[in-house]
N, C-alpha and C. Protein backbone atom coordinates (compact mmCIF):
# COMPACT_ATOMS: atom_id res chain seq x y z
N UNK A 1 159.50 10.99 -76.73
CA UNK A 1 158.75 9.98 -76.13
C UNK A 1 157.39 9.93 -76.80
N UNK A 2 157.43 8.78 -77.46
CA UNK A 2 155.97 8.59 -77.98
C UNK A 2 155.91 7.55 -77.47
N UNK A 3 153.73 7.68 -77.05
CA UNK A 3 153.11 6.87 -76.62
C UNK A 3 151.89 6.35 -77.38
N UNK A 4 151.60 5.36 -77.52
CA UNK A 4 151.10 4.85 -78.48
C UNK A 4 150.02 4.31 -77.70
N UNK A 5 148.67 4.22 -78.38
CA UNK A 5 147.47 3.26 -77.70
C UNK A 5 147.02 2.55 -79.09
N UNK A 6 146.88 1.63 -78.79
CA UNK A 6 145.96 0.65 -79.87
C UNK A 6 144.67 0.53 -79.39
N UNK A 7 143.54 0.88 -80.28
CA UNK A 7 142.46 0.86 -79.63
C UNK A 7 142.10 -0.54 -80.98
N UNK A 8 141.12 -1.14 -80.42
CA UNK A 8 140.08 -2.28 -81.35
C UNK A 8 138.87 -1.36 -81.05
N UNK A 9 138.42 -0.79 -82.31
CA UNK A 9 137.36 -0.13 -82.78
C UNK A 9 136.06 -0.93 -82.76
N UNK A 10 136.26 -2.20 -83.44
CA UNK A 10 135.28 -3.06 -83.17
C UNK A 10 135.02 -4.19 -81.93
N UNK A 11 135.89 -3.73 -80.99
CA UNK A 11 135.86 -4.12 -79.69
C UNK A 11 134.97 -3.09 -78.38
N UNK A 12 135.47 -2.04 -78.80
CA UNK A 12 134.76 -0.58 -77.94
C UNK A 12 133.55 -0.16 -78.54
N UNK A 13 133.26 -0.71 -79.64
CA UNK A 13 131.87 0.17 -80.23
C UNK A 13 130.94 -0.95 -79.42
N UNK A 14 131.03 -2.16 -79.76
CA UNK A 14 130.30 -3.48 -79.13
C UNK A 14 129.93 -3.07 -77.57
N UNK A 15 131.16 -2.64 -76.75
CA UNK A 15 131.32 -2.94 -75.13
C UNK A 15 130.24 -0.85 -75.17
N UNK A 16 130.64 -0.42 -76.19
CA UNK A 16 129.93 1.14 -75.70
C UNK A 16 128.24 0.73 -76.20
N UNK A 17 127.95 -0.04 -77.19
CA UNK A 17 126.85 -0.39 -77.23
C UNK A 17 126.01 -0.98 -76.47
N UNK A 18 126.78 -1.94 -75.68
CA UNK A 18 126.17 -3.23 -74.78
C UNK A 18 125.58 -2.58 -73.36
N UNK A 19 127.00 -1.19 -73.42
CA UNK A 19 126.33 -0.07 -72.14
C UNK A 19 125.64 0.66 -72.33
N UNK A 20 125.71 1.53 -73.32
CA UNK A 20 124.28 2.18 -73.63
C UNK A 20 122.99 1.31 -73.64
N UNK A 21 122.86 0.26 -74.36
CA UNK A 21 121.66 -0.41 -73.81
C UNK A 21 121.41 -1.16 -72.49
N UNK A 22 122.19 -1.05 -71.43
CA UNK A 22 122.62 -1.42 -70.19
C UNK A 22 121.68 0.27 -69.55
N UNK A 23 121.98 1.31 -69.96
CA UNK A 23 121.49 2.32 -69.63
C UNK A 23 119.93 2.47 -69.68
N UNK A 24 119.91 2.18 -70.87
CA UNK A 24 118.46 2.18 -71.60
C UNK A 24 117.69 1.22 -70.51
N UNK A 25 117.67 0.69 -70.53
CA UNK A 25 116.88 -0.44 -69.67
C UNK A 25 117.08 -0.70 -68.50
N UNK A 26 118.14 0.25 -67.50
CA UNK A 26 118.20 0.92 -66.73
C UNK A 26 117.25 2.31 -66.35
N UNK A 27 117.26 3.18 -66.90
CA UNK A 27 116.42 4.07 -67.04
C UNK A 27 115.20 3.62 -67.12
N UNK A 28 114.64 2.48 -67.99
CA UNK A 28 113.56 2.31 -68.08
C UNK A 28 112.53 1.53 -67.13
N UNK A 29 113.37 0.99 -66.82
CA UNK A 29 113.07 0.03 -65.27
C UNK A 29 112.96 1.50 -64.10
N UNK A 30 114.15 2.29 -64.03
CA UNK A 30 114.27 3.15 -63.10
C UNK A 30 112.66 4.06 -63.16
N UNK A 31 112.50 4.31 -64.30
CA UNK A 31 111.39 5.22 -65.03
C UNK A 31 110.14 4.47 -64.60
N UNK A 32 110.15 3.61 -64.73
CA UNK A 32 108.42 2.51 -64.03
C UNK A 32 108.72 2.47 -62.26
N UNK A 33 110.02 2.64 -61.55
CA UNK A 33 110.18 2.17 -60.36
C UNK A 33 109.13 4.14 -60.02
N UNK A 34 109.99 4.81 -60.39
CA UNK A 34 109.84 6.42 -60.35
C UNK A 34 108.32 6.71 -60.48
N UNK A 35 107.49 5.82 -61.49
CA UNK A 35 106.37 6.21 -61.65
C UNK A 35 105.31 5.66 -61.04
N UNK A 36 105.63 4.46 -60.38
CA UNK A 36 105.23 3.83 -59.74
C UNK A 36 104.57 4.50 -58.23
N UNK A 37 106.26 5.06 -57.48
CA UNK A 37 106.23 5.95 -56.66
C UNK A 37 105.69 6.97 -56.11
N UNK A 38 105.41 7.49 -57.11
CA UNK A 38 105.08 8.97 -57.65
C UNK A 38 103.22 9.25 -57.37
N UNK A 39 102.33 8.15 -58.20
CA UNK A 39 101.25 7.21 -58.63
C UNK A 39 101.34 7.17 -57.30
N UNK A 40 101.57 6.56 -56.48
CA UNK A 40 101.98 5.33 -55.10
C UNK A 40 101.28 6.97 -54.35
N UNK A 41 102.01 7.68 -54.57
CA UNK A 41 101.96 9.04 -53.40
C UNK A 41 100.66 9.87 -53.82
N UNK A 42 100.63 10.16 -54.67
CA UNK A 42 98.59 10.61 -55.50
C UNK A 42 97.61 10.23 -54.93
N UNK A 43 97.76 8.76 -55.04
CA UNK A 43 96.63 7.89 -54.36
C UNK A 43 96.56 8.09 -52.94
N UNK A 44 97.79 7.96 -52.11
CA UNK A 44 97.69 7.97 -50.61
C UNK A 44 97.58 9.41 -50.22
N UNK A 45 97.52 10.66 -50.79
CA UNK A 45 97.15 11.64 -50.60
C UNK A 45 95.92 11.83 -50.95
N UNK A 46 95.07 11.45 -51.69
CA UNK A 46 93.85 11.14 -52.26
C UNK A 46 92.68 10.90 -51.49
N UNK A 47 93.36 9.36 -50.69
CA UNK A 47 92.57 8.44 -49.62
C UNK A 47 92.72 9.30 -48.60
N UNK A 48 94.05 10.17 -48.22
CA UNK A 48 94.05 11.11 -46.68
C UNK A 48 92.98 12.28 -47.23
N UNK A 49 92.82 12.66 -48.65
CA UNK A 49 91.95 13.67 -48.32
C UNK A 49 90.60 13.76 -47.86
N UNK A 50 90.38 12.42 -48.61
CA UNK A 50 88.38 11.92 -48.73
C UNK A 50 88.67 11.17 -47.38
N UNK A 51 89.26 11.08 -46.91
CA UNK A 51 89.08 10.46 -45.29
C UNK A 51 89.42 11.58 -44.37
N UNK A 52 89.66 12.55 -44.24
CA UNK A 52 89.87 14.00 -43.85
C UNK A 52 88.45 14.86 -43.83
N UNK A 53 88.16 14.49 -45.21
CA UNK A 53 86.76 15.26 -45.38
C UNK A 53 85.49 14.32 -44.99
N UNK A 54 85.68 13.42 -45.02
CA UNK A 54 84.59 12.43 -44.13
C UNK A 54 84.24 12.50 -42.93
N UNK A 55 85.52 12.76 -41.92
CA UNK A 55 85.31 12.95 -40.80
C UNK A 55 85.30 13.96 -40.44
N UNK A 56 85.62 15.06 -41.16
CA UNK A 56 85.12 16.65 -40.60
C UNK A 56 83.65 16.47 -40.74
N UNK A 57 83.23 15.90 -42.10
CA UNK A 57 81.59 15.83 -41.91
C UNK A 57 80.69 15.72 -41.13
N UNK A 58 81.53 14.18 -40.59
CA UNK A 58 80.69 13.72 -39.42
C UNK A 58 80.96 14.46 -38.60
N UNK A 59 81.81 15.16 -37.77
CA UNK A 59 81.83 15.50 -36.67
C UNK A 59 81.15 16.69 -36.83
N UNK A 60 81.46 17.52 -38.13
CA UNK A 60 80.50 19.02 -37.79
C UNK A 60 78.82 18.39 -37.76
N UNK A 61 78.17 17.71 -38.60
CA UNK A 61 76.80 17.22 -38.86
C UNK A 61 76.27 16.47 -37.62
N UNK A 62 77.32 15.82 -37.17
CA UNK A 62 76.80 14.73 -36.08
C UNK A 62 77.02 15.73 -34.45
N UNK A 63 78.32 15.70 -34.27
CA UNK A 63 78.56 16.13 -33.16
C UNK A 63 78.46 17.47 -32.94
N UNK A 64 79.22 18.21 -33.69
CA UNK A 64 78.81 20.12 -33.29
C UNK A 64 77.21 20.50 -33.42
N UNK A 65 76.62 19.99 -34.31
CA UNK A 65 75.06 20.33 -34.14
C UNK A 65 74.33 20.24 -33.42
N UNK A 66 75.03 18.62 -32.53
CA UNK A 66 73.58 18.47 -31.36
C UNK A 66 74.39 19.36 -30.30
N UNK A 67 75.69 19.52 -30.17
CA UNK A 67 75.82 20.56 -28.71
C UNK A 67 75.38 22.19 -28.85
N UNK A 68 75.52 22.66 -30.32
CA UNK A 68 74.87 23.99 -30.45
C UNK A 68 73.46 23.82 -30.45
N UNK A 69 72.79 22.81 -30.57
CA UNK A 69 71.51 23.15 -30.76
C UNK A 69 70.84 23.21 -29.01
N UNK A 70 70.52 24.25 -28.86
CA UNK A 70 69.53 24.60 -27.40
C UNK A 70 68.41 23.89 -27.36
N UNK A 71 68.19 23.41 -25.75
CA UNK A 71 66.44 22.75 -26.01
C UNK A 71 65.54 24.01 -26.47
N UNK A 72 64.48 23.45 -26.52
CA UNK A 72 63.35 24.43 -26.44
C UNK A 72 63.24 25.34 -25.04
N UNK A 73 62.35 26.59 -25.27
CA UNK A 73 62.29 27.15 -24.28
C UNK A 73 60.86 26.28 -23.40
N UNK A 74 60.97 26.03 -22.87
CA UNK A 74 59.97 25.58 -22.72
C UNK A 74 58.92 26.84 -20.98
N UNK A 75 57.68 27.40 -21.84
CA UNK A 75 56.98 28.63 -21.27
C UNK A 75 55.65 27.97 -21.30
N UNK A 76 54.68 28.46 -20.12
CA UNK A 76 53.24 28.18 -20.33
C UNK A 76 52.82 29.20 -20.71
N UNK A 77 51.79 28.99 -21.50
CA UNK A 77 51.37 30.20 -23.02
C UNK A 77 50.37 31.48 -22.33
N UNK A 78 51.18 32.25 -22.96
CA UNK A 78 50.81 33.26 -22.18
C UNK A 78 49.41 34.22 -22.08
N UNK A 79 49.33 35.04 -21.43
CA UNK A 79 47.74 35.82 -21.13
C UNK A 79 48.33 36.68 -22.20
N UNK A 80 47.12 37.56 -23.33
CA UNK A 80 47.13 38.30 -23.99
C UNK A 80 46.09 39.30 -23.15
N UNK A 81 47.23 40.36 -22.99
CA UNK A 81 46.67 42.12 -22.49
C UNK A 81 46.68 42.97 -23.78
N UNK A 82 45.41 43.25 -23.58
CA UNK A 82 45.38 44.98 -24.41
C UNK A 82 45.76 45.76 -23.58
N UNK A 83 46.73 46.90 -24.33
CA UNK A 83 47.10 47.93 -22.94
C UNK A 83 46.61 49.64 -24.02
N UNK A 84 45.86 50.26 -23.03
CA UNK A 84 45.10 51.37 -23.43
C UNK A 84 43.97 51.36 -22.91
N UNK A 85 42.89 52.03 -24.00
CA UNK A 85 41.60 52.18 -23.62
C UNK A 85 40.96 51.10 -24.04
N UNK A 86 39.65 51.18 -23.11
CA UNK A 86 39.43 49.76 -22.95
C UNK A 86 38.43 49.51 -23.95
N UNK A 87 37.64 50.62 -24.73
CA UNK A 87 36.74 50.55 -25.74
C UNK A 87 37.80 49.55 -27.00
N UNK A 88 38.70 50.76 -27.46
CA UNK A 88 39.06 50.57 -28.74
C UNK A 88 40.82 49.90 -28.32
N UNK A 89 41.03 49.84 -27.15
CA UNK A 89 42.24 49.23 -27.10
C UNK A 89 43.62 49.67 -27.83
N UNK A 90 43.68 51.35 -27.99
CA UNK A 90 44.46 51.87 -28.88
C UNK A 90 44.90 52.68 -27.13
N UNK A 91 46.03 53.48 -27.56
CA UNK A 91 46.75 54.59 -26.67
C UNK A 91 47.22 55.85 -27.41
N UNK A 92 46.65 56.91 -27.57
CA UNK A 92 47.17 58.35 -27.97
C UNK A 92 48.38 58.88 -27.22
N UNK A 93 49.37 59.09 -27.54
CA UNK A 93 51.00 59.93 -27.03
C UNK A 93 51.24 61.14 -28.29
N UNK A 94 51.48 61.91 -27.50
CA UNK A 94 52.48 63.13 -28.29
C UNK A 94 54.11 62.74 -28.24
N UNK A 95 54.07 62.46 -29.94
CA UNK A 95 55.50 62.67 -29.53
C UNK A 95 56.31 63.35 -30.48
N UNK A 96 57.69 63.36 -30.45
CA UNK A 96 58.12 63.94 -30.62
C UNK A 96 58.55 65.92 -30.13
N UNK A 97 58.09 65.73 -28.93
CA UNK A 97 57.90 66.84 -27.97
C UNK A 97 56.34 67.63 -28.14
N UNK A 98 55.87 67.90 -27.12
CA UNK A 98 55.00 68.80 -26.90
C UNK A 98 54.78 69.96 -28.33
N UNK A 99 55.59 70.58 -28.00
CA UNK A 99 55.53 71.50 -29.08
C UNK A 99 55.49 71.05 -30.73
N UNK A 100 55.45 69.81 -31.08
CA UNK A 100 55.72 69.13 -32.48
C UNK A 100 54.20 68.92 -32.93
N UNK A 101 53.30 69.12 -31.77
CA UNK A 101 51.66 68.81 -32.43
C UNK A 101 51.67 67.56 -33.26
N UNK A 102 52.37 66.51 -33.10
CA UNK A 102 51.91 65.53 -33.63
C UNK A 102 51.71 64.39 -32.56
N UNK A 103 51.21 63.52 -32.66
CA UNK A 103 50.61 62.37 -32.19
C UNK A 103 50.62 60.88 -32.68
N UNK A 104 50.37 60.25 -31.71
CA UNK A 104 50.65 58.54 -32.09
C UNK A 104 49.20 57.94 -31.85
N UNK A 105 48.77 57.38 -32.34
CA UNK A 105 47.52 56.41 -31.71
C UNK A 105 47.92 54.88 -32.24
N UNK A 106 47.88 54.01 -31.15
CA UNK A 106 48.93 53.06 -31.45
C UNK A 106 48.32 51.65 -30.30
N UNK A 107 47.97 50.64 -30.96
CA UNK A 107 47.24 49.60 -30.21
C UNK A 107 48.62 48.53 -29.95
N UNK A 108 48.54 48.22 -28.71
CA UNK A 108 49.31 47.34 -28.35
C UNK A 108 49.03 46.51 -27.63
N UNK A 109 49.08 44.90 -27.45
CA UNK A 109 48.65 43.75 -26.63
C UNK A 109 50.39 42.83 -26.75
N UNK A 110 50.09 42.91 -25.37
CA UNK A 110 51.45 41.98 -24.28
C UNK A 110 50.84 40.74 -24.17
N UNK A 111 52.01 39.78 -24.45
CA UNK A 111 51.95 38.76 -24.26
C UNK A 111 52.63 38.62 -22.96
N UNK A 112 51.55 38.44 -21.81
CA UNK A 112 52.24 38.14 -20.53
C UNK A 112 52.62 36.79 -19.65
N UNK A 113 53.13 36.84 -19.06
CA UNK A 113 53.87 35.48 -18.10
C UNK A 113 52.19 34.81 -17.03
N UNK A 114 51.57 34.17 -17.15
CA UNK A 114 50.24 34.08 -16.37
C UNK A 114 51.02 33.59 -15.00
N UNK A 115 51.58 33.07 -14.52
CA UNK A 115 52.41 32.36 -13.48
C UNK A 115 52.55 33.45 -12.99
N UNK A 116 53.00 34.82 -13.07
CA UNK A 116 53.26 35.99 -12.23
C UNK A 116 52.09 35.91 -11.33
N UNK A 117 52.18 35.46 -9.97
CA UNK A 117 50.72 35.75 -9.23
C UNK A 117 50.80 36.85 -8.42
N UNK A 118 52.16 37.65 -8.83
CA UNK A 118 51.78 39.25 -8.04
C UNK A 118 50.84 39.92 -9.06
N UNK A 119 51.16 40.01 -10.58
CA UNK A 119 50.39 40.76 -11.48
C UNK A 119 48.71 40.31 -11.86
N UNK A 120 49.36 38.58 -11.65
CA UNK A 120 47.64 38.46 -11.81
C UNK A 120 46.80 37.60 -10.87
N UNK A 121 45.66 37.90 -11.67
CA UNK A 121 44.43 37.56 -10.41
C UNK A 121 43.85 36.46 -11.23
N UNK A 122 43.30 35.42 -11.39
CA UNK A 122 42.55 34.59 -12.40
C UNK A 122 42.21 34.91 -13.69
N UNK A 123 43.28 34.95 -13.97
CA UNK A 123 44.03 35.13 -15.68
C UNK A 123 44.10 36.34 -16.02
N UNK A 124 44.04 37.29 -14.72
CA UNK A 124 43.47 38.86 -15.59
C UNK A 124 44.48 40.08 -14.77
N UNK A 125 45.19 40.76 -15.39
CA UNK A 125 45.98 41.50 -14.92
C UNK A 125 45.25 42.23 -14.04
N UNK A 126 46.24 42.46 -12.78
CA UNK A 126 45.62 43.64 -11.77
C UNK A 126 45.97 44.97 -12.12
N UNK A 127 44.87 45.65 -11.14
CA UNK A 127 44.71 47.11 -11.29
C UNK A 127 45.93 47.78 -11.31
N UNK A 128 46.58 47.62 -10.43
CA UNK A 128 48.08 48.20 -9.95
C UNK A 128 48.77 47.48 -11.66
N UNK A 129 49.09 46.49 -11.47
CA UNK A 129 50.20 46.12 -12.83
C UNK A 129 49.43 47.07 -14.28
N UNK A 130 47.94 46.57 -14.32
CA UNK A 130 47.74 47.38 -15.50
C UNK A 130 48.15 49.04 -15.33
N UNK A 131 48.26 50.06 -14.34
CA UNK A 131 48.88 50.95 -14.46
C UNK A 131 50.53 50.99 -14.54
N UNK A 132 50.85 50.48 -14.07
CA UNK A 132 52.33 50.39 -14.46
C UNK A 132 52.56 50.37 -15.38
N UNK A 133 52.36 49.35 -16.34
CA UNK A 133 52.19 48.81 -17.78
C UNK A 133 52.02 49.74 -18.67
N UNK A 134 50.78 50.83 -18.09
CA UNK A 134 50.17 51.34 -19.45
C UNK A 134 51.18 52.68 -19.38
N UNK A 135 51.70 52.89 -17.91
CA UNK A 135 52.48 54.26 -17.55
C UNK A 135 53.79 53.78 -18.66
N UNK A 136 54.71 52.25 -18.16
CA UNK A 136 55.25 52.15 -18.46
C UNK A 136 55.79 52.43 -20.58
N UNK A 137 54.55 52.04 -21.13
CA UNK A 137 54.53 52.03 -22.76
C UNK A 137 54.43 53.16 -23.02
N UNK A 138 53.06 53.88 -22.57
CA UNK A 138 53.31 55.02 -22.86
C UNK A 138 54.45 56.02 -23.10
N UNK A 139 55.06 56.15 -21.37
CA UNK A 139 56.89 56.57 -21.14
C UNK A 139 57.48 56.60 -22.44
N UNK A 140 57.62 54.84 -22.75
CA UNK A 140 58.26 54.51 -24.10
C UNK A 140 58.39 55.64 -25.14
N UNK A 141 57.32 55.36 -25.47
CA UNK A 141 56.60 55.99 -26.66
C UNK A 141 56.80 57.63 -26.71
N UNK A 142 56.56 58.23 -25.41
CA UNK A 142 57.09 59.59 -25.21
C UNK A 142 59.11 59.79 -25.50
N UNK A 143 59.43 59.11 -25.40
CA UNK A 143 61.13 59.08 -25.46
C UNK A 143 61.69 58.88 -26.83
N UNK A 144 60.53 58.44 -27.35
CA UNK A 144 61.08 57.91 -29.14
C UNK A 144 60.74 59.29 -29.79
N UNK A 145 61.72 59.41 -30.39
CA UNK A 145 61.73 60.91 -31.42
C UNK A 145 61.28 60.11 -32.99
N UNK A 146 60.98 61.20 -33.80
CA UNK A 146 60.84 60.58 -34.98
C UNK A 146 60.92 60.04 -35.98
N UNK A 147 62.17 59.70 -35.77
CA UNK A 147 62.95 58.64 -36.25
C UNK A 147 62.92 56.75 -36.17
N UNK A 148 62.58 57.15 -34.37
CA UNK A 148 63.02 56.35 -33.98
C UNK A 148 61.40 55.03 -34.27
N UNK A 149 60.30 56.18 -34.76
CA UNK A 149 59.34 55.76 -35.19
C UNK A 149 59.48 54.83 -36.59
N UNK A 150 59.77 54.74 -37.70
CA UNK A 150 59.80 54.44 -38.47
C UNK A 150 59.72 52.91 -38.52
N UNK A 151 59.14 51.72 -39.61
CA UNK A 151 58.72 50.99 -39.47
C UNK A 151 60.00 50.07 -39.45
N UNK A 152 60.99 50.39 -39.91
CA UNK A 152 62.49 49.96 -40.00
C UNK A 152 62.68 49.47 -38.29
N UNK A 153 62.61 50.06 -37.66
CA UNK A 153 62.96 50.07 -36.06
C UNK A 153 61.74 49.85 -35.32
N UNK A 154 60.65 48.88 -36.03
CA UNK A 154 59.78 48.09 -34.97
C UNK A 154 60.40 47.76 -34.41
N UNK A 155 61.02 46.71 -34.37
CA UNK A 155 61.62 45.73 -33.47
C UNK A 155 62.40 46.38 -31.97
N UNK A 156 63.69 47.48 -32.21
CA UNK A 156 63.68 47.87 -31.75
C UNK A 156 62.23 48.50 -30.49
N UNK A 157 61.99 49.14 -31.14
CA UNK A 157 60.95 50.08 -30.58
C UNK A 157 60.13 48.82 -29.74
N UNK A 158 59.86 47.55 -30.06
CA UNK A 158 59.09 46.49 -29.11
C UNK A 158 59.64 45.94 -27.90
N UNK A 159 61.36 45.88 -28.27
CA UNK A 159 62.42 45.68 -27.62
C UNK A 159 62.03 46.87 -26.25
N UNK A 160 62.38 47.61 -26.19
CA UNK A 160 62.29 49.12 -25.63
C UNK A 160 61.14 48.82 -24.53
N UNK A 161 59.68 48.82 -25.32
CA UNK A 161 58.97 48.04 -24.50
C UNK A 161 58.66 47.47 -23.59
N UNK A 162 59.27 45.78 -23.79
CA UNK A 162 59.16 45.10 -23.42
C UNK A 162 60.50 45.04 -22.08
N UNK A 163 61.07 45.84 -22.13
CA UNK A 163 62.29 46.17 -21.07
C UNK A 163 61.84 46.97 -20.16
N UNK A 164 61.18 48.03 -20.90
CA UNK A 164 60.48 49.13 -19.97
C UNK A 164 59.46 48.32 -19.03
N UNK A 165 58.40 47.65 -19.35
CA UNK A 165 57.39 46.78 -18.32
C UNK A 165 57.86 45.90 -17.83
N UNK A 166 59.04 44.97 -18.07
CA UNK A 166 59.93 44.28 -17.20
C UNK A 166 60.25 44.81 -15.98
N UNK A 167 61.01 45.91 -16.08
CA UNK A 167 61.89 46.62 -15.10
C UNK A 167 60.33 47.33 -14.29
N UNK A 168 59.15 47.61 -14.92
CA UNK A 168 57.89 48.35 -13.96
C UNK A 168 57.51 47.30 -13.16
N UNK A 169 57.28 45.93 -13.95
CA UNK A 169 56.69 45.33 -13.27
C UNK A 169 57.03 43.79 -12.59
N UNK A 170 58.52 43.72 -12.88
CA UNK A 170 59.14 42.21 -12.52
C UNK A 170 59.90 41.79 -13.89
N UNK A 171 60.89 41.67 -14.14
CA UNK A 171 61.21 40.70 -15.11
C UNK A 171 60.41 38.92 -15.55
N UNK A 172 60.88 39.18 -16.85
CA UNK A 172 60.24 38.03 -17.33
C UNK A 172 58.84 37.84 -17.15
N UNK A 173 58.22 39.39 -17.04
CA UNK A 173 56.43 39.48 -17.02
C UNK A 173 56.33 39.23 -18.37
N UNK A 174 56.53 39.84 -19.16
CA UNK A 174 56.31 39.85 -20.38
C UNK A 174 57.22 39.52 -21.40
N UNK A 175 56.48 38.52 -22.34
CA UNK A 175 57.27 37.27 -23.53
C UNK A 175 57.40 38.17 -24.28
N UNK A 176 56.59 39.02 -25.37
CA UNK A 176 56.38 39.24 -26.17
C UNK A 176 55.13 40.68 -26.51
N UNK A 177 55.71 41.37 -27.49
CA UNK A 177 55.08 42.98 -27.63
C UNK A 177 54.54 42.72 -28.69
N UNK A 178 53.31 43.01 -28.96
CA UNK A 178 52.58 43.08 -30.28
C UNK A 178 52.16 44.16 -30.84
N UNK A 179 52.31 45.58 -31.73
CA UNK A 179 51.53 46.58 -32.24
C UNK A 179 50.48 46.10 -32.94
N UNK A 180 49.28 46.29 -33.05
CA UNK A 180 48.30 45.84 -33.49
C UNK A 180 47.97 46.86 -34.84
N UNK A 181 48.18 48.37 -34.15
CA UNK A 181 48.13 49.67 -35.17
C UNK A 181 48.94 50.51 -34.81
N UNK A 182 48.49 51.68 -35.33
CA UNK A 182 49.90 52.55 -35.57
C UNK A 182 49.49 53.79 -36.45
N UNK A 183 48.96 54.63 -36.09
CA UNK A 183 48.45 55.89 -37.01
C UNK A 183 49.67 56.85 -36.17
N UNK A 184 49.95 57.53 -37.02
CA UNK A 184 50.94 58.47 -36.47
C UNK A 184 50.52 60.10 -37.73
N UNK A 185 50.16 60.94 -37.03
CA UNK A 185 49.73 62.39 -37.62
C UNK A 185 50.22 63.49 -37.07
């Protein structure tokens, strides 16, 4: 059994040509639809980003700022106390224990609350509060070892303070601790 095909050579090369360029220009159309697409999706990811980042802007710049931001405190300005002696306005403490022979001489002025009308009398601290006060810093100052002296841990050390004459003499007596000096031998 033989089977025979007749092919026309110059019939199939024509019809394989006519499809290959049927392909070609298929693809190439397909290839601009594809790139088009592609392009199409860049851009609209582009516009979501810069419109993403626009409005985080605004909302952190506009809106989160004004709710974190606190009013002012708003305080009437306070009486300045020297606390010590009344010549030179300094206070001598031993510290670091008795036995350490060394000493502090150390000027300090409180910024106090004038509105307190238990502590004061016409702008001027009373007798009673100024002992508290001066018992109170002093105390302080006796409790700090020598470390705790160092200029690193002002703050602290004003902190301390200003807690200690709170709790002697009323909270919210006193705004603010000032060292003026500070000899330590």
């Amino acid at each position: 059994m033989e089977c025979r095909i007749d092919i026309d050579w110059t019939t199939y090369k024509e019809g394989v040509g006519k499809m290959a360029e049927e392909e070609v220009t298929n693809s190439e159309n397909g290839g601009t639809k594809k790139k088009k697409s592609v392009l199409l999706i860049i851009v609209l990811i582009l516009v979501g980003l810069v419109l993403a980042g626009g409005i985080s802007y605004f909302v952190t710049t506009k809106v989160v700022s004004k709710s974190n931001v606190s009013a002012p405190v708003k305080r009437e300005p306070g009486v300045f106390v020297k606390i010590g002696d009344p010549k030179d306005g300094t206070i001598i403490v031993n510290v670091g224990g008795v036995k350490s022979g060394r000493y502090l001489k150390v000027g300090v002025v409180l910024e106090m609350n004038p509105a307190d009308e238990v502590n004061f009398k016409d702008q001027k601290i009373t007798d009673a509060a100024q002992a508290k006060v001066l018992d109170a810093v002093m105390s302080t100052f006796r409790k700090q070892n020598m470390d705790q002296l160092e200029a690193a841990n002002e703050d602290k050390l004003k902190d301390a303070i200003k807690s200690e004459v709170n709790a002697a003499i009323g909270d919210g007596s006193v705004y603010e601790v000032y060292i003026t000096s500070f000899v330590l031998q």
